[in-house]
N, C-alpha and C. Protein backbone atom coordinates (compact mmCIF):
# COMPACT_ATOMS: atom_id res chain seq x y z
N UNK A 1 -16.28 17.04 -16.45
CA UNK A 1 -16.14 16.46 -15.12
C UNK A 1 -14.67 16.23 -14.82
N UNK A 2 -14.26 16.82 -13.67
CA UNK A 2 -12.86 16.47 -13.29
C UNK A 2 -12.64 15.03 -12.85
N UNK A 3 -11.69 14.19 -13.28
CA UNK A 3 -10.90 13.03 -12.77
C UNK A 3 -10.38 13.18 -11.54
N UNK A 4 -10.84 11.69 -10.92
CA UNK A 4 -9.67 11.87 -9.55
C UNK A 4 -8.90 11.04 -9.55
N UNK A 5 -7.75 11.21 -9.20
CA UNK A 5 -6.66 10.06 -9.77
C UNK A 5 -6.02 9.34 -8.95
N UNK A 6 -6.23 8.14 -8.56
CA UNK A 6 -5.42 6.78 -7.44
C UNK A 6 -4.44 6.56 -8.19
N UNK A 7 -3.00 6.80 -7.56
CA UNK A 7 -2.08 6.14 -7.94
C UNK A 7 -1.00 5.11 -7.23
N UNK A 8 -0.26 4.29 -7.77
CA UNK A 8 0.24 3.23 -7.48
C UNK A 8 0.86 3.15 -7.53
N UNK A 9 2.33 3.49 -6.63
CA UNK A 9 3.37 3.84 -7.21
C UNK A 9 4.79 2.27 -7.09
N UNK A 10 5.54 2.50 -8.12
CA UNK A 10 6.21 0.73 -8.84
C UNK A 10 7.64 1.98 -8.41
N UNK A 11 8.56 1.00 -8.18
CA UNK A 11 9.87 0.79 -7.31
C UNK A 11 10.43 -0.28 -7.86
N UNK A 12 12.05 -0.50 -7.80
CA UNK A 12 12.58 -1.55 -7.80
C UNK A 12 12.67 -2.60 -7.11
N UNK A 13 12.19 -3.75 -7.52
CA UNK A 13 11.79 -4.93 -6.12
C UNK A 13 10.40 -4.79 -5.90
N UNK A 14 9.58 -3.96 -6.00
CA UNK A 14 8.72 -3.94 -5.95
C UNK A 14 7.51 -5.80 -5.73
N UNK A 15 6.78 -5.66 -4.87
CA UNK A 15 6.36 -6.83 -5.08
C UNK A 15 5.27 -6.97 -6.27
N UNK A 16 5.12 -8.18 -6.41
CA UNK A 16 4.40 -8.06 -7.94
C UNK A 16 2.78 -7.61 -8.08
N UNK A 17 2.51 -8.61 -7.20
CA UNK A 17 1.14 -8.54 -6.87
C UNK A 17 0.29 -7.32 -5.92
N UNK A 18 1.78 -6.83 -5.36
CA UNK A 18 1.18 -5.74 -4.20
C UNK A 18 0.66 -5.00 -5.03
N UNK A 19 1.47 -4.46 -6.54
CA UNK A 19 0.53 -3.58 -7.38
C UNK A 19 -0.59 -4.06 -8.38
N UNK A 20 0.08 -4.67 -9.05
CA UNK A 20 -0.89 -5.43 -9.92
C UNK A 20 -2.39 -5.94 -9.36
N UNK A 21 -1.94 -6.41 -8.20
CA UNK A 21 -3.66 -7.25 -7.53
C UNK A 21 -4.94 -5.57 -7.12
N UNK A 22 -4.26 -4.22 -6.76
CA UNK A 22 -4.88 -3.20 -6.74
C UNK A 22 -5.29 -2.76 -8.28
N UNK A 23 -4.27 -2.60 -8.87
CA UNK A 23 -4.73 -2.19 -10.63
C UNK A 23 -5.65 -2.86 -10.93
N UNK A 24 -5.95 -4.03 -10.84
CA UNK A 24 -6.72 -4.67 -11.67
C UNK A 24 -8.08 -4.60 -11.24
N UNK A 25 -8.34 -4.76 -9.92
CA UNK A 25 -9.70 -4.15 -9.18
C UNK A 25 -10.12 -2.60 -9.63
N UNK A 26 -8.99 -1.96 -9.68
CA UNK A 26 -9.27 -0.51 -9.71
C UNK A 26 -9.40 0.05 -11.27
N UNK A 27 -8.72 -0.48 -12.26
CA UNK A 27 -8.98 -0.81 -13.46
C UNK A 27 -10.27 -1.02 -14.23
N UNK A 28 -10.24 -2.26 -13.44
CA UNK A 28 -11.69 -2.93 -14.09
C UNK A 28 -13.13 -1.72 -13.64
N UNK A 29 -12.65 -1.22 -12.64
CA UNK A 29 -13.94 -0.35 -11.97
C UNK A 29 -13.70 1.01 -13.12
N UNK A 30 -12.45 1.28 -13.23
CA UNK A 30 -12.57 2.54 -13.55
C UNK A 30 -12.75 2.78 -15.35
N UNK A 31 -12.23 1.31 -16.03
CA UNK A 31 -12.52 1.53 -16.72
C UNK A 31 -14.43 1.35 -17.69
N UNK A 32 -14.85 0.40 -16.71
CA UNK A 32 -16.06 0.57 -16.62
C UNK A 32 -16.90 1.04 -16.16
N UNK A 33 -16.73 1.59 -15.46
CA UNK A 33 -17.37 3.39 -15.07
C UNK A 33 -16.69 4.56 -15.02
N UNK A 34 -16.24 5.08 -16.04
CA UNK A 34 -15.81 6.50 -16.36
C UNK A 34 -16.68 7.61 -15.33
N UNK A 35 -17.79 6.99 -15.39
CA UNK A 35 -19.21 8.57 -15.04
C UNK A 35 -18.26 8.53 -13.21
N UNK A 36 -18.28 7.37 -12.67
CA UNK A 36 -17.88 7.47 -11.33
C UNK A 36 -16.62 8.42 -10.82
N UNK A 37 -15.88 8.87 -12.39
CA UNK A 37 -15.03 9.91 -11.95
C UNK A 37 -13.64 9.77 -11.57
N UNK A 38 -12.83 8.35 -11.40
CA UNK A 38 -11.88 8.52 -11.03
C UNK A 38 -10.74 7.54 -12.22
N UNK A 39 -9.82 7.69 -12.08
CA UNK A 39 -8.83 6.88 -13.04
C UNK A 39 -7.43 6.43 -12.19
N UNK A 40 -7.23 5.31 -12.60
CA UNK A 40 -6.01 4.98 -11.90
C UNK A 40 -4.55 4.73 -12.91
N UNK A 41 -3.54 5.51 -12.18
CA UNK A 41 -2.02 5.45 -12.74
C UNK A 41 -1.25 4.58 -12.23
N UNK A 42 -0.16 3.88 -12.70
CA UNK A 42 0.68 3.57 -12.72
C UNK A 42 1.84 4.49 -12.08
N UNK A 43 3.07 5.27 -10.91
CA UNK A 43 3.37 5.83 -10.77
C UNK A 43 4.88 5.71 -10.80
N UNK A 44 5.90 5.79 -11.05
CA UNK A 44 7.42 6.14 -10.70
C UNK A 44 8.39 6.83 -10.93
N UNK A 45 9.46 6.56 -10.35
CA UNK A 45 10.51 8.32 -11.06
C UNK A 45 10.28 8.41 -12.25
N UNK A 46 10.84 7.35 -13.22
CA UNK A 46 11.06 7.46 -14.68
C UNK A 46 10.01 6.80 -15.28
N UNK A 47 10.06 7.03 -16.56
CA UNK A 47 8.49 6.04 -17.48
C UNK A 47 9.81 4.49 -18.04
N UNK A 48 11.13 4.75 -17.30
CA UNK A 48 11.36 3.46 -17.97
C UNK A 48 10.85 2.12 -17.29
N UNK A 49 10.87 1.24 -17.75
CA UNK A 49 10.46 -0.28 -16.28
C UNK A 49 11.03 -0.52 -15.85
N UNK A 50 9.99 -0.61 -14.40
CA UNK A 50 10.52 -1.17 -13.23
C UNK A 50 10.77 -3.02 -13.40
N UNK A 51 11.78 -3.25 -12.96
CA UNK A 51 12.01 -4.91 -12.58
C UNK A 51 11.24 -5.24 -10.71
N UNK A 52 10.20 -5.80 -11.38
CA UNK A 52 9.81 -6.16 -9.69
C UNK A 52 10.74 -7.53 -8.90
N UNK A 53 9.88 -8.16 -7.86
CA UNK A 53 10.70 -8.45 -7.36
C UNK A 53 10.68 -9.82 -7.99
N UNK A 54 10.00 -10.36 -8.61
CA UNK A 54 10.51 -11.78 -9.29
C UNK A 54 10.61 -12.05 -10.90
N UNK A 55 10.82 -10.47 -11.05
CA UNK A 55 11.75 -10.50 -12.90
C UNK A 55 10.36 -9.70 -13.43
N UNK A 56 9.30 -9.84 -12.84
CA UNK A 56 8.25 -8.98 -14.11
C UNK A 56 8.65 -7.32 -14.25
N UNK A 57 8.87 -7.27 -15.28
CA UNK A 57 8.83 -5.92 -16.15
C UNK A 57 7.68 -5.19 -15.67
N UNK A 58 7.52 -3.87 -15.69
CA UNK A 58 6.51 -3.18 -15.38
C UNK A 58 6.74 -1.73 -16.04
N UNK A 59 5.69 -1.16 -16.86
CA UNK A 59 5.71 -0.04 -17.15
C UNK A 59 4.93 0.90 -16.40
N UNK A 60 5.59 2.29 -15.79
CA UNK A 60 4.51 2.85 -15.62
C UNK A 60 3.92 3.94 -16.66
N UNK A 61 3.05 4.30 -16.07
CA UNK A 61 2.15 5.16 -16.63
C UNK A 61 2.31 6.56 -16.43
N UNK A 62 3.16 7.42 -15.92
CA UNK A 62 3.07 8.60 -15.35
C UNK A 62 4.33 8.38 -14.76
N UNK A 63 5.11 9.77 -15.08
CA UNK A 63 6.56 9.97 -13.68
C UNK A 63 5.59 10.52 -12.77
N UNK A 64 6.57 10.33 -11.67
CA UNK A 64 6.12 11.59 -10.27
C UNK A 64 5.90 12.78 -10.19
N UNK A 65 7.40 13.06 -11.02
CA UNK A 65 7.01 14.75 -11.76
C UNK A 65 6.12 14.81 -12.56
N UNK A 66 5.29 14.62 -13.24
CA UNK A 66 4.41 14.84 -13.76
C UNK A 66 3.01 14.27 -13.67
N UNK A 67 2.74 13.62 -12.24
CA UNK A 67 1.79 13.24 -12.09
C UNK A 67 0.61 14.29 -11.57
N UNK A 68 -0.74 13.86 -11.83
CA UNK A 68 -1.75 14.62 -11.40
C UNK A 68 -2.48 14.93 -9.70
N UNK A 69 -2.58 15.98 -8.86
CA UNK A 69 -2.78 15.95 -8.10
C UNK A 69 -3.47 14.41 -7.34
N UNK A 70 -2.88 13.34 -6.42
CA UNK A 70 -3.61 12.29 -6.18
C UNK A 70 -4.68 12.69 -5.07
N UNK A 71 -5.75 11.74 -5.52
CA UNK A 71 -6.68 11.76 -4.76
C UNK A 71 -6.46 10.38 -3.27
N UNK A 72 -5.84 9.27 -4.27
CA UNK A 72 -5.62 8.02 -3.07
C UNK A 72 -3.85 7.61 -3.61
N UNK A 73 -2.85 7.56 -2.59
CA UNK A 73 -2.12 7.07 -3.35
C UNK A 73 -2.16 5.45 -2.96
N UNK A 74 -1.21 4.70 -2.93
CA UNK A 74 -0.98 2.99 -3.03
C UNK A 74 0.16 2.67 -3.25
N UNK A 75 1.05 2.45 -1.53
CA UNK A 75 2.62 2.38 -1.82
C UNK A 75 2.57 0.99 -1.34
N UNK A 76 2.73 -0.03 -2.46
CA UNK A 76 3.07 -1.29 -2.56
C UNK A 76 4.12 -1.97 -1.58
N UNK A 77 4.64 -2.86 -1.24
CA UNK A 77 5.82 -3.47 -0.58
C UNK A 77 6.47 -4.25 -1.52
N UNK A 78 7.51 -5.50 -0.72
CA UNK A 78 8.11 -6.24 -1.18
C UNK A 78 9.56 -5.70 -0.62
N UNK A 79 10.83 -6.70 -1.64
CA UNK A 79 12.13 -6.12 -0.53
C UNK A 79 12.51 -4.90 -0.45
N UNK A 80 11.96 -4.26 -2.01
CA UNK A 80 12.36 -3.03 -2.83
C UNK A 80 12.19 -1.67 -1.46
N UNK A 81 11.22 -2.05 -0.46
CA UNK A 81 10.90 -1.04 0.49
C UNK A 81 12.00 -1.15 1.40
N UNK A 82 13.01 -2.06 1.25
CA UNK A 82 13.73 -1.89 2.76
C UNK A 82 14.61 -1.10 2.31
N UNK A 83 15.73 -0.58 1.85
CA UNK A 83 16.26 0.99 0.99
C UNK A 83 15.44 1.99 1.60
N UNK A 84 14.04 1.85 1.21
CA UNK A 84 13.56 3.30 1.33
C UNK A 84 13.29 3.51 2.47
N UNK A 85 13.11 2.63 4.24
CA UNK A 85 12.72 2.62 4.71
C UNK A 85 13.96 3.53 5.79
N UNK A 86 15.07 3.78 4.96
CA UNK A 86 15.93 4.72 5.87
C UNK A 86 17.36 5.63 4.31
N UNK A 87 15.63 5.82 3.50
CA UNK A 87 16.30 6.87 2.73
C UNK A 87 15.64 8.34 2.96
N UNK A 88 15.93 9.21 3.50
CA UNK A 88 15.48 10.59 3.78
C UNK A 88 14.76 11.14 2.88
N UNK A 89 15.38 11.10 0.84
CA UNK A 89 14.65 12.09 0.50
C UNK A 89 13.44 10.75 -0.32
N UNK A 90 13.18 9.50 0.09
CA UNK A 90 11.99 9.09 -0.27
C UNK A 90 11.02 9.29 1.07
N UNK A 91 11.45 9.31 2.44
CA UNK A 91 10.82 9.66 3.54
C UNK A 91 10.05 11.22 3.49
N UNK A 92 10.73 11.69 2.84
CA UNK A 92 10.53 13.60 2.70
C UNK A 92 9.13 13.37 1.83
N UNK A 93 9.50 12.24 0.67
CA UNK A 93 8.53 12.42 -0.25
C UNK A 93 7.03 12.03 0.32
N UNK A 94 7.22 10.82 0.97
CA UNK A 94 5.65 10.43 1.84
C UNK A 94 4.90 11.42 2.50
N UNK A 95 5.99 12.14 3.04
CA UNK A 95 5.54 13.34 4.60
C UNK A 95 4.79 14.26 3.11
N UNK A 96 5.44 14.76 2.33
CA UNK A 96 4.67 15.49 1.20
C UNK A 96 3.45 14.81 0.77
N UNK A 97 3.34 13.75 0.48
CA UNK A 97 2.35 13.12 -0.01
C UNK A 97 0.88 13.27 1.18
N UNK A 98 1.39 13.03 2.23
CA UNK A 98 0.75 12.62 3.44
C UNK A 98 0.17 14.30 3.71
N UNK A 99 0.74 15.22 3.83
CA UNK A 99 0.25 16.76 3.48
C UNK A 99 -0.94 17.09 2.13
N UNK A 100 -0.85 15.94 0.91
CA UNK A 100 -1.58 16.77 0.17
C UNK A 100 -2.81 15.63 -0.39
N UNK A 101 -2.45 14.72 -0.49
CA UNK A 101 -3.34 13.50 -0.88
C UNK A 101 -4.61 13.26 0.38
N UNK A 102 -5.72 13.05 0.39
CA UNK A 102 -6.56 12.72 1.26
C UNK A 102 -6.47 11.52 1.78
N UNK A 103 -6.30 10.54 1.06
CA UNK A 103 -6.55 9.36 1.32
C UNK A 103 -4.67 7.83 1.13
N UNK A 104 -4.32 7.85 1.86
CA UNK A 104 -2.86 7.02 2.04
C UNK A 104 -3.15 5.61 2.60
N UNK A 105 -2.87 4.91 1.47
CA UNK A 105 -2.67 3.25 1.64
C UNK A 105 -1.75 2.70 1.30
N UNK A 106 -1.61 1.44 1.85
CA UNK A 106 -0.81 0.53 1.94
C UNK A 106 -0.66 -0.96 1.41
N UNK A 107 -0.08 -1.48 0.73
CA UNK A 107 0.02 -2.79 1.10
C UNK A 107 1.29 -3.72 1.24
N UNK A 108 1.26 -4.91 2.27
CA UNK A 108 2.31 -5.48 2.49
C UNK A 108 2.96 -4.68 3.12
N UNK A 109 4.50 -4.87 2.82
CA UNK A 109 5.38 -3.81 3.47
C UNK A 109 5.54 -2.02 3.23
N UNK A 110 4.50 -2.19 2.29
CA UNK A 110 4.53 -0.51 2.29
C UNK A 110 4.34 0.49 3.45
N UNK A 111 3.26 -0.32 4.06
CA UNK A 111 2.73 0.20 5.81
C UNK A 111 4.42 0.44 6.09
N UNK A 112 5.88 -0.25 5.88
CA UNK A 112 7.12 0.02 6.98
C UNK A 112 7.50 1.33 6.37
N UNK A 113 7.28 1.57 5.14
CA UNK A 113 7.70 2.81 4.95
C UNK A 113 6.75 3.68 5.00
N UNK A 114 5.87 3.97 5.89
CA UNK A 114 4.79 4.62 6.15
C UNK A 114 5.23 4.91 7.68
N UNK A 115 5.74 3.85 8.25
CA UNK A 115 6.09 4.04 9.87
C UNK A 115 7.64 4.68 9.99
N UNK A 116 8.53 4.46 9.21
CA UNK A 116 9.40 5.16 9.02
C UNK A 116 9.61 6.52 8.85
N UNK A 117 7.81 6.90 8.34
CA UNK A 117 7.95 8.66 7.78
C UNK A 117 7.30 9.11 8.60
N UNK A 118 6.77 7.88 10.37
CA UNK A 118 6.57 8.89 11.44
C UNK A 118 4.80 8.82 11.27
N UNK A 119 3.63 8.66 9.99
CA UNK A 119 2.84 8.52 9.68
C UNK A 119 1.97 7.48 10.12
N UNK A 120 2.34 6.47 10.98
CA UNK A 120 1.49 5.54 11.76
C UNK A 120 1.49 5.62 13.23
N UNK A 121 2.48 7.08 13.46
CA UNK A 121 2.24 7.22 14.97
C UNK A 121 1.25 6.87 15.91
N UNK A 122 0.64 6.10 16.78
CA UNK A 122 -0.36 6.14 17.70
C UNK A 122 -1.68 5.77 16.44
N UNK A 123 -1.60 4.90 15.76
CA UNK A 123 -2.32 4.44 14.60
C UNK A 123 -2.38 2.87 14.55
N UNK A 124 -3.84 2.28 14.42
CA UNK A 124 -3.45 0.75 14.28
C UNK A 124 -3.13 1.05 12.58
N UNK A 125 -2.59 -0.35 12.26
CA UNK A 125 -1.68 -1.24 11.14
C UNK A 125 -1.37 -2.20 10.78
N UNK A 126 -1.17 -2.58 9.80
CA UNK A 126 -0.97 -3.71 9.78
C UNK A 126 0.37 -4.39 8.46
N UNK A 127 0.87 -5.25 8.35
CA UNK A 127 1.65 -5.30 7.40
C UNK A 127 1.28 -6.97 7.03
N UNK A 128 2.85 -7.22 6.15
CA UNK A 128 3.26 -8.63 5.83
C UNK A 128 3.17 -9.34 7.04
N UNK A 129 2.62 -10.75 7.11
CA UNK A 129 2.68 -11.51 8.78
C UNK A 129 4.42 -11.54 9.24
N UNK A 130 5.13 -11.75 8.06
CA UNK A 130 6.51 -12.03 8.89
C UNK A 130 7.59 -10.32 8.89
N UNK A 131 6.60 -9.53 8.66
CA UNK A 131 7.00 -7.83 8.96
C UNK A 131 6.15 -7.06 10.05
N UNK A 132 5.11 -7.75 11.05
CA UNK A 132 4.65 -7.23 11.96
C UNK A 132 5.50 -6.88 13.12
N UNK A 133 6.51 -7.36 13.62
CA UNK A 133 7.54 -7.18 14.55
C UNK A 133 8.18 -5.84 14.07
N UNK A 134 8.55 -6.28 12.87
CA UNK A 134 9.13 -5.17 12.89
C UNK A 134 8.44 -3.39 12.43
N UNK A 135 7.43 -3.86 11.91
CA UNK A 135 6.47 -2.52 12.30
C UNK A 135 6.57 -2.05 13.75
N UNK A 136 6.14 -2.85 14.55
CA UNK A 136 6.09 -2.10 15.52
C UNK A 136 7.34 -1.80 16.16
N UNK A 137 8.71 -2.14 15.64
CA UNK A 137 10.01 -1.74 16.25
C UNK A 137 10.04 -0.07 15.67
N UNK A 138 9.37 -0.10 14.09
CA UNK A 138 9.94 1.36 13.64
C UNK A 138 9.17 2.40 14.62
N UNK A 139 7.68 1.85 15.03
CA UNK A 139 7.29 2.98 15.52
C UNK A 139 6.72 2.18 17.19
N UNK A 140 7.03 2.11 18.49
CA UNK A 140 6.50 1.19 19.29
C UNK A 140 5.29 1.76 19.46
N UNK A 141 4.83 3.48 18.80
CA UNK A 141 3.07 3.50 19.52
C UNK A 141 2.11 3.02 18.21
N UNK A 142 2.48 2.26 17.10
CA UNK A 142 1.65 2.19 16.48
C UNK A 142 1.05 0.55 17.11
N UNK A 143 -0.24 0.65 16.78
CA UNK A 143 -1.32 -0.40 17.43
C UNK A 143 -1.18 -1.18 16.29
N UNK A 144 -0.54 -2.62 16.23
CA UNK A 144 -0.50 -3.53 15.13
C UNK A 144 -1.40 -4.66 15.46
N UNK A 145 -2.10 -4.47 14.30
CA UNK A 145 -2.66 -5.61 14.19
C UNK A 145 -2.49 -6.72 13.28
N UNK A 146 -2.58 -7.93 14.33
CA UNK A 146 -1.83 -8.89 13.52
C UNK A 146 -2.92 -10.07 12.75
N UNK A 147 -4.08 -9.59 12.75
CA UNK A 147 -4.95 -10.89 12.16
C UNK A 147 -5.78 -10.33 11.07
N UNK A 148 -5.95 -8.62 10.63
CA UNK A 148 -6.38 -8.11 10.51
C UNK A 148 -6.03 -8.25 8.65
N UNK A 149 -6.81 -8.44 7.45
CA UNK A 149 -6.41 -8.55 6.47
C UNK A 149 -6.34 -6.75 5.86
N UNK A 150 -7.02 -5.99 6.16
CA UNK A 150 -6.41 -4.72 6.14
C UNK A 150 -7.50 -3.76 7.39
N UNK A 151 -6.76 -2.71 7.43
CA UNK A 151 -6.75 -1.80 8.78
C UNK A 151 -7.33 -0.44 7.95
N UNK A 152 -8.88 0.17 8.02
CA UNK A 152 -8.88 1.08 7.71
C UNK A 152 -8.98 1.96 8.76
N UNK A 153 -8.07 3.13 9.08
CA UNK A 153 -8.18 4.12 10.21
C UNK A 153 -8.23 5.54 9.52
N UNK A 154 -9.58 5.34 8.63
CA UNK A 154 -10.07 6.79 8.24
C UNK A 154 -9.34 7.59 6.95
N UNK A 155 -8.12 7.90 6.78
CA UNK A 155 -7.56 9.24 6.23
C UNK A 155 -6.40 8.07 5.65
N UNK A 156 -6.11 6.97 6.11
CA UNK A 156 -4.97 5.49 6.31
C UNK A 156 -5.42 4.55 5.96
N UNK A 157 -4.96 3.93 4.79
CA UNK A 157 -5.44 2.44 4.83
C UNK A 157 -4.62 1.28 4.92
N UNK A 158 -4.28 0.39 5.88
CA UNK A 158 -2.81 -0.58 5.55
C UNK A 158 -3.56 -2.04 5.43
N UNK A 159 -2.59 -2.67 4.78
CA UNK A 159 -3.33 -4.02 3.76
C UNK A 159 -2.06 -4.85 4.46
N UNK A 160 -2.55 -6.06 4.78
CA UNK A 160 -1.27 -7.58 4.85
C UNK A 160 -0.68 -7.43 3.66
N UNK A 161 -0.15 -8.85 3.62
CA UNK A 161 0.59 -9.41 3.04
C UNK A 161 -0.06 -9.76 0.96
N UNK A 162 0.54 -8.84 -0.03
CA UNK A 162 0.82 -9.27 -1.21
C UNK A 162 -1.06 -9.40 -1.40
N UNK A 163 -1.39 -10.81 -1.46
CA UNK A 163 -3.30 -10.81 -2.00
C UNK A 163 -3.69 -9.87 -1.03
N UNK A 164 -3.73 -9.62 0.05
CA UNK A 164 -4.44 -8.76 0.89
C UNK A 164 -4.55 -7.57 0.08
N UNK A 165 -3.78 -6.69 -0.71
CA UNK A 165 -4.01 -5.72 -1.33
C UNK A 165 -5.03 -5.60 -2.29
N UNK A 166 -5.48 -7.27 -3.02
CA UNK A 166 -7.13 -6.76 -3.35
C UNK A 166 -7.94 -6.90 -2.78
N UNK A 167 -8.27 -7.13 -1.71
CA UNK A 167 -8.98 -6.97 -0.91
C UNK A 167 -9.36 -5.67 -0.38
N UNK A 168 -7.89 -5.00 0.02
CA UNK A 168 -8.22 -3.57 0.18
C UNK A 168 -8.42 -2.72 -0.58
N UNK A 169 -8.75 -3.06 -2.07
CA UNK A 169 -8.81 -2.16 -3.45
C UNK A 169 -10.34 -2.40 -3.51
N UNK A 170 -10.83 -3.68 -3.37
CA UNK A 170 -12.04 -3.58 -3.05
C UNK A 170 -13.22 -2.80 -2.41
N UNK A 171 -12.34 -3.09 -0.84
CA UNK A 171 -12.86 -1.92 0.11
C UNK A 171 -12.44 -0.40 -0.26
N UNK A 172 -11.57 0.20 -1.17
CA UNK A 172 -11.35 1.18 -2.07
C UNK A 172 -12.42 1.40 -2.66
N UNK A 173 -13.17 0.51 -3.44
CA UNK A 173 -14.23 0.89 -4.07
C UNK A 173 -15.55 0.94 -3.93
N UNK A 174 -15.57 0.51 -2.32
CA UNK A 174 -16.84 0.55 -1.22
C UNK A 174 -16.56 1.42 -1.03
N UNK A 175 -15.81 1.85 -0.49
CA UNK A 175 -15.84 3.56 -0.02
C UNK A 175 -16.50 4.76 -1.03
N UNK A 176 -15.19 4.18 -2.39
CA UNK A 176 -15.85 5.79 -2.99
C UNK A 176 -16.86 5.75 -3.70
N UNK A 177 -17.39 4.50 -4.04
CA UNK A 177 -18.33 4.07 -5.36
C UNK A 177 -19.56 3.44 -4.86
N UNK A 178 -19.21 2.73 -3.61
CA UNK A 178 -20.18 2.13 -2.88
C UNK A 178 -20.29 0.64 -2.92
N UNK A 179 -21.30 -0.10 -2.35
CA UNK A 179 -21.21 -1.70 -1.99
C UNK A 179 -21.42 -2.31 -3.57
N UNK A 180 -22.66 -1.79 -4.04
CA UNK A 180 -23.25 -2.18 -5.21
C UNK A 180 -21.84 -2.41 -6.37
N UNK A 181 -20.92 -1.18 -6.32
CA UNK A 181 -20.30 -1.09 -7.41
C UNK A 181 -19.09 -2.62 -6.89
N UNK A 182 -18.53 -2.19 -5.41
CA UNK A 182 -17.79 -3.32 -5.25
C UNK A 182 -18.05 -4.53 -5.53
N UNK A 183 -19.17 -5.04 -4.93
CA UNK A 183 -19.64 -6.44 -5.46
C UNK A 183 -19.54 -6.58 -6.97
N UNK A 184 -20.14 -5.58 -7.98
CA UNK A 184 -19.59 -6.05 -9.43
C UNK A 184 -18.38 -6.02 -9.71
N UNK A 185 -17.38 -5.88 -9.12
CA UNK A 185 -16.22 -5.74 -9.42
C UNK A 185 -15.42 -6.85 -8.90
N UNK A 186 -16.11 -7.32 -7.83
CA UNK A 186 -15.59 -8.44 -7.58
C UNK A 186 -16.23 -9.67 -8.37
N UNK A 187 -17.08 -9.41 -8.88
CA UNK A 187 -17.79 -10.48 -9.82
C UNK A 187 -16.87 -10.76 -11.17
N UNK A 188 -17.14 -9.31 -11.73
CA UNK A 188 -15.96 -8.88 -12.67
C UNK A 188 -14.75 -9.42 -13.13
N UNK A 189 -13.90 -9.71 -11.68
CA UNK A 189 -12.13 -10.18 -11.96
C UNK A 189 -12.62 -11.95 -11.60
N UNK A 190 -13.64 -12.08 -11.21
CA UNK A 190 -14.12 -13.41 -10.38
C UNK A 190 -13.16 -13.08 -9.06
N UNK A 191 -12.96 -12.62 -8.27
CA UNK A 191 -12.64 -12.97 -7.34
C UNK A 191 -13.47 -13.26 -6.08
N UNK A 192 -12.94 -15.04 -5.79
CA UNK A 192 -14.01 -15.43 -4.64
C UNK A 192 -13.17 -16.44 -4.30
N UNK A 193 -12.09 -15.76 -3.20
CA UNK A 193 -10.96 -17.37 -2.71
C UNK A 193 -11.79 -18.30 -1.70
N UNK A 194 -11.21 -19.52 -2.67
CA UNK A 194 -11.61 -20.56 -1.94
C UNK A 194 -10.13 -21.55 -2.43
N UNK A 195 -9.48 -21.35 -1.43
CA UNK A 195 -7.94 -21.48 -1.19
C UNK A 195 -7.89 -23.12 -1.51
N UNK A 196 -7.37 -23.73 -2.75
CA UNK A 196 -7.65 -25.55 -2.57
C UNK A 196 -6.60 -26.20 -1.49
N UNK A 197 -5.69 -25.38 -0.91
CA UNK A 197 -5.44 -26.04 0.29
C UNK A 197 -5.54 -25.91 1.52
């Protein structure tokens, strides 16, 4: 059986949780159901670690060059995205990605470097609450939504702010695995916010 492979790709600055809170949903699913077919990577230039954005170390799992055709990728935020958000040859790299991957998500500020590569044109979205302005400055026809904990528009997926991204790893695994599998998975990590303030 062929693997399909979600990857997640870690940056400098990177926010912590934007990746980590998807791995661990997607993890827990994948490593407890192999039969379902898919596996999730860790993604970045080099296999050395990334420093996110509040000192955690991060290894990945896979360079870029040598990663496996993706099936979903998962471009995280945090400050680490504002660099890329007017670097050409990481812009080049999305527009490639966005050509061969089926399925392109987001979380936090990753959605700005998604609007930067022209990819949320005439598209609702959504980002970080205090990066919605400026989403819609990079692109003024994208439809932002601002209450929205993530935005699925089919082929696009964009997630709020940092926790919002498991949420949308969740709905990741409604999609490809179905309700049944999501609900155990959310059982799984326990996740069930009930915010004590």
């Amino acid at each position: 059986m062929s693997v399909k492979t979600i990857g997640i790709l870690l940056f400098e600055n990177v926010e912590e949780l934007d990746a980590v809170g998807p791995w661990e949903v997607l993890s827990y699913w994948t490593l407890n159901h192999p039969d379902d077919g898919y596996e999730v990577r860790m993604l970045a230039d080099t296999l050395e670690p990334v420093r996110a954005a509040k000192g955690l170390r991060m290894l990945p799992d896979t360079a870029l060059a040598d990663a496996p055709p993706l099936e979903v990728l998962i471009y995280p935020g945090g400050q680490g995205t504002r660099p890329r958000l007017a670097d050409p040859a990481e812009l080049d790299w999305v527009r490639e990605q966005r050509a061969s991957v089926p399925l392109m998500t987001s979380v936090c500020t990753g959605s700005l470097v998604y609007a930067a590569a022209g990819m949320l044109a005439g598209r609702p979205a959504t980002t970080h609450w205090e990066s919605l302005d400026l989403l819609g400055q990079l692109d003024t026809s994208i439809e932002v939504r601002r209450d929205d904990r993530f935005v699925d528009d089919g082929d696009l997926i964009t997630s709020s702010g940092v926790s919002a991204g498991i949420d949308m790893a969740l709905h990741l695994v409604d999609r490809l695995a179905g309700r049944e599998r999501a609900i155990e998975v959310r059982r799984g990590i326990q996740y069930d916010p009930q915010p004590p303030v």
